[in-house]
Protein backbone atom coordinates (compact mmCIF):
# COMPACT_ATOMS: atom_id res chain seq x y z
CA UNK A 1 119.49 77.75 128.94
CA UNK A 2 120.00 80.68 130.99
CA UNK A 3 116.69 82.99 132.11
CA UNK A 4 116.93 86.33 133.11
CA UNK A 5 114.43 87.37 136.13
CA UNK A 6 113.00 91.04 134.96
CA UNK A 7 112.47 93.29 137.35
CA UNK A 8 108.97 95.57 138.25
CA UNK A 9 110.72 98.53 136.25
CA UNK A 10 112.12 96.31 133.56
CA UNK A 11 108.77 94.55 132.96
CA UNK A 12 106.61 98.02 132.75
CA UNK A 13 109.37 98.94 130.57
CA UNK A 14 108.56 96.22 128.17
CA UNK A 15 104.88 96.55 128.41
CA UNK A 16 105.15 100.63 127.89
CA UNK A 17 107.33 99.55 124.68
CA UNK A 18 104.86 97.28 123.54
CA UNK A 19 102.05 99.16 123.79
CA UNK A 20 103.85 101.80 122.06
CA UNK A 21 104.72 99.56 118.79
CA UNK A 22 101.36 98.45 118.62
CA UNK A 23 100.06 102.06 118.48
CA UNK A 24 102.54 102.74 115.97
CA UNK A 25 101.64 99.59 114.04
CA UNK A 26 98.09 100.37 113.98
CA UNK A 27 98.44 104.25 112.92
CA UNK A 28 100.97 102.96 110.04
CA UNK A 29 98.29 100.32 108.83
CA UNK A 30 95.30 102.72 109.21
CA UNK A 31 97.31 105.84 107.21
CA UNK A 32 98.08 103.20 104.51
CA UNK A 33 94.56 102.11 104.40
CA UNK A 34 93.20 106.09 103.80
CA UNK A 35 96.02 106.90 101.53
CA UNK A 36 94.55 103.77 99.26
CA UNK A 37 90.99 104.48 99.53
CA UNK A 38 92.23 108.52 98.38
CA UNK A 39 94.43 107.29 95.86
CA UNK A 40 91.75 104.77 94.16
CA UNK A 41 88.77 106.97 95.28
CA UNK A 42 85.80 107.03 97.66
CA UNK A 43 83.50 105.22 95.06
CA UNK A 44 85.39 102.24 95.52
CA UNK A 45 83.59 101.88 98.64
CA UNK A 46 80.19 102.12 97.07
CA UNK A 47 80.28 99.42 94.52
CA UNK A 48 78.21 96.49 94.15
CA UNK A 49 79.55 93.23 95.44
């Protein structure tokens, strides 16, 4: 199997593209999670267990 050495440029260009995903990722999952709590309500928050 054949490896490919990165370069300094090509690595922080991997790393800036990874961070970026993950900050995508996490504003997708956090809009999803407010959109549910407005959609069922804020008293779903507030219920017994």
């Amino acid at each position: 199997m054949d490896t490919k050495t990165l370069t300094d440029e090509e690595q922080s260009a991997r790393k800036r593209r990874s961070v970026a995903i993950a900050l995508a990722l996490a504003g997708f999952v956090g809009l999803v999670f407010l959109v549910t709590i407005a959609r069922l309500g804020a008293s779903v928050l507030e219920r017994p267990l």
